[in-house]
Protein backbone atom coordinates (compact mmCIF):
# COMPACT_ATOMS: atom_id res chain seq x y z
CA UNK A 1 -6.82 -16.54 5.09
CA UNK A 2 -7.93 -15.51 8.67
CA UNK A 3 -5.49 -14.65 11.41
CA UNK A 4 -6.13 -16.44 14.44
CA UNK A 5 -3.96 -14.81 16.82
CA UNK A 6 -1.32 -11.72 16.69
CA UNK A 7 1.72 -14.99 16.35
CA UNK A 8 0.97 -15.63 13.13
CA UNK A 9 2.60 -12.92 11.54
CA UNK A 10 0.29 -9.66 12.32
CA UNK A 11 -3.30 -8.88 12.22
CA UNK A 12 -5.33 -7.61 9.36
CA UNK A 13 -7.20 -4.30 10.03
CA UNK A 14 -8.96 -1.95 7.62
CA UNK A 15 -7.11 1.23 6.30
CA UNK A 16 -8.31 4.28 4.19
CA UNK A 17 -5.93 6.07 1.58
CA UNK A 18 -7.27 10.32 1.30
CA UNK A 19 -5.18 12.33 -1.43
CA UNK A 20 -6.04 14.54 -4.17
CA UNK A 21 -3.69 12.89 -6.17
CA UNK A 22 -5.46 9.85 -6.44
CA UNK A 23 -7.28 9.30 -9.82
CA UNK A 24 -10.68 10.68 -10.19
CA UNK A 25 -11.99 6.99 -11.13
CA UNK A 26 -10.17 5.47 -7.75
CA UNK A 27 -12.44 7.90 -5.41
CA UNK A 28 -15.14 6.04 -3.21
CA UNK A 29 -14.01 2.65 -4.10
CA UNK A 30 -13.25 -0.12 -2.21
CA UNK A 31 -9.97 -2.89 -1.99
CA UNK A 32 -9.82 -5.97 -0.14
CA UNK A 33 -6.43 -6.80 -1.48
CA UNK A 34 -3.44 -7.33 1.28
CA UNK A 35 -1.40 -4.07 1.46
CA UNK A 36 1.85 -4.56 3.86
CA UNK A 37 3.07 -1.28 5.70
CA UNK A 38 6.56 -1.81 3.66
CA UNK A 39 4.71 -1.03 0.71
CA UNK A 40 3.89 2.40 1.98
CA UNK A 41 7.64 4.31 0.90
CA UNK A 42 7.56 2.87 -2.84
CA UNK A 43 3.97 3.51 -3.48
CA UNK A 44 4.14 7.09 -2.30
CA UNK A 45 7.15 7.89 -3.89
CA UNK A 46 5.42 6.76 -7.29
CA UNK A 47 2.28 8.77 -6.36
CA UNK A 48 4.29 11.64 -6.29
CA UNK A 49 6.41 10.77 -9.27
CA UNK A 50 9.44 9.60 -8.17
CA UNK A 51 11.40 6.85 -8.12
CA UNK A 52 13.60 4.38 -5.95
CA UNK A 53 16.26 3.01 -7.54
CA UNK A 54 19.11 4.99 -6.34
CA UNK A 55 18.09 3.35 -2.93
CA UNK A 56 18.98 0.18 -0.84
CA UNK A 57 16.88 -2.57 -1.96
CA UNK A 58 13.42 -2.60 -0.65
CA UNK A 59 11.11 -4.81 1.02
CA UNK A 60 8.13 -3.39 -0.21
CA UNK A 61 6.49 -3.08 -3.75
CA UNK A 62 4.86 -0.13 -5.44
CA UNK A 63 1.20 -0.93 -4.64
CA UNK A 64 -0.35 1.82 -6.65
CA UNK A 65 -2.18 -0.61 -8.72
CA UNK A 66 -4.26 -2.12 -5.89
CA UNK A 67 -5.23 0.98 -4.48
């Protein structure tokens, strides 16, 4: 789905993710999959092995996966 103006919810622009944690096999590749900014807190918490259950719920997901 395109975005035809900034009312319909955001725009969709391109991002990088740079870490030496990231598996070996992950380097240089590329993901067109939607990745929301909410999902930034849970997803580097995992990176870094830990977890979020002692907090509030949270909007985002752990987007490891996609990455």
């Amino acid at each position: 789905m395109r975005l035809k103006s900034n009312h319909q919810g955001g725009t969709h622009v391109p991002a990088f993710v740079h870490s030496p944690l990231l598996p070996k096999a992950l380097l240089g590749t590329t993901n067109h999959r939607l990745f929301h900014v909410v999902d930034v807190l849970p997803t580097l918490v995992n990176l870094v092995g830990g977890n979020t259950k002692r907090n509030l719920p949270l909007d985002g997901f752990d987007m490891m996966l996609a990455i």
